[in-house]
C-alpha atoms as a PDB file:
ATOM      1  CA  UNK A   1       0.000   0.000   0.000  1.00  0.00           C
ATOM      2  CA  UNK A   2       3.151   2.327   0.875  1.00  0.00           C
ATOM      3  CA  UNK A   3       4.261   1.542  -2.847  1.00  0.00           C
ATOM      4  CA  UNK A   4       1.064   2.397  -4.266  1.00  0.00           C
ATOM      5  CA  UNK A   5       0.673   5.745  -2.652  1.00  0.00           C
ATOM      6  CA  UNK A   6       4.774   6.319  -3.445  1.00  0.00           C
ATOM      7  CA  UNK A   7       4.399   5.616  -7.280  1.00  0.00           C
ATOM      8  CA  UNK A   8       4.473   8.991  -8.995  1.00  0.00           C
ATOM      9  CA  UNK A   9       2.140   7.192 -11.782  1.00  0.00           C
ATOM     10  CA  UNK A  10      -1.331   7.154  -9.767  1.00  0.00           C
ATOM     11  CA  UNK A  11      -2.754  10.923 -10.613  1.00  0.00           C
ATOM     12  CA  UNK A  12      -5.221  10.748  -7.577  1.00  0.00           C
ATOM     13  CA  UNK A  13      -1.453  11.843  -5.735  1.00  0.00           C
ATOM     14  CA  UNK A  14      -0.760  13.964  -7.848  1.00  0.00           C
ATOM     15  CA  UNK A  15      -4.438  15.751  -8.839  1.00  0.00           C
ATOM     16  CA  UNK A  16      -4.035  15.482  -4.585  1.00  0.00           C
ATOM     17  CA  UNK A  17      -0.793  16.958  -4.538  1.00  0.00           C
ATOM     18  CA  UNK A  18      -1.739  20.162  -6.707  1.00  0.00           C
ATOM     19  CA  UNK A  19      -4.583  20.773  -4.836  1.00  0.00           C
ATOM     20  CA  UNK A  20      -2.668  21.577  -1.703  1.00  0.00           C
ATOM     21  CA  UNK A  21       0.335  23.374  -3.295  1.00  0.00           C
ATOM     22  CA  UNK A  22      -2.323  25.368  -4.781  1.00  0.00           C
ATOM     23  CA  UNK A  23      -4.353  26.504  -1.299  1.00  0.00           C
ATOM     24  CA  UNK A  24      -0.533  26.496   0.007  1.00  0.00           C
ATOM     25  CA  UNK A  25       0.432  29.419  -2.432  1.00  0.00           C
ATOM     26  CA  UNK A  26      -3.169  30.945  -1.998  1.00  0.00           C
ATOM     27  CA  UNK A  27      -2.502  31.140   1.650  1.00  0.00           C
ATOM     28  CA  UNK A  28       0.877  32.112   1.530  1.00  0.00           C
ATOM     29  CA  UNK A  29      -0.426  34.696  -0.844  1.00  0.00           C
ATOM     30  CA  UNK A  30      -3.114  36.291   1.583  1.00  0.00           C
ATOM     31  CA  UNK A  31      -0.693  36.253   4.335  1.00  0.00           C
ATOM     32  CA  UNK A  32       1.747  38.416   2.294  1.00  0.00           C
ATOM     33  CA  UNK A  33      -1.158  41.161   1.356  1.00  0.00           C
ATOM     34  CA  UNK A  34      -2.556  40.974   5.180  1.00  0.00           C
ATOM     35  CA  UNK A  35       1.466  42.007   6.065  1.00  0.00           C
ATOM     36  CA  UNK A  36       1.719  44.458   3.548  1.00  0.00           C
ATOM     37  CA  UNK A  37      -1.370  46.375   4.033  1.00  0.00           C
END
């Protein structure tokens, strides 16, 4: 089961993956304006 989620080939991981690195950025994002301002 370790294998299966390692395997860069599944793209449930990887649609997964994207999905967090994008609401990573997004907050990073909103925490840079909120400084800013």
């Amino acid at each position: 089961m370790i294998e299966l989620g390692m395997r860069p080939s599944v793209p449930k991981s990887g649609k997964l993956l994207q999905i967090v690195y994008a609401c990573v950025r997004m907050r990073t994002e909103y925490e840079v304006k909120t400084k800013n301002s």
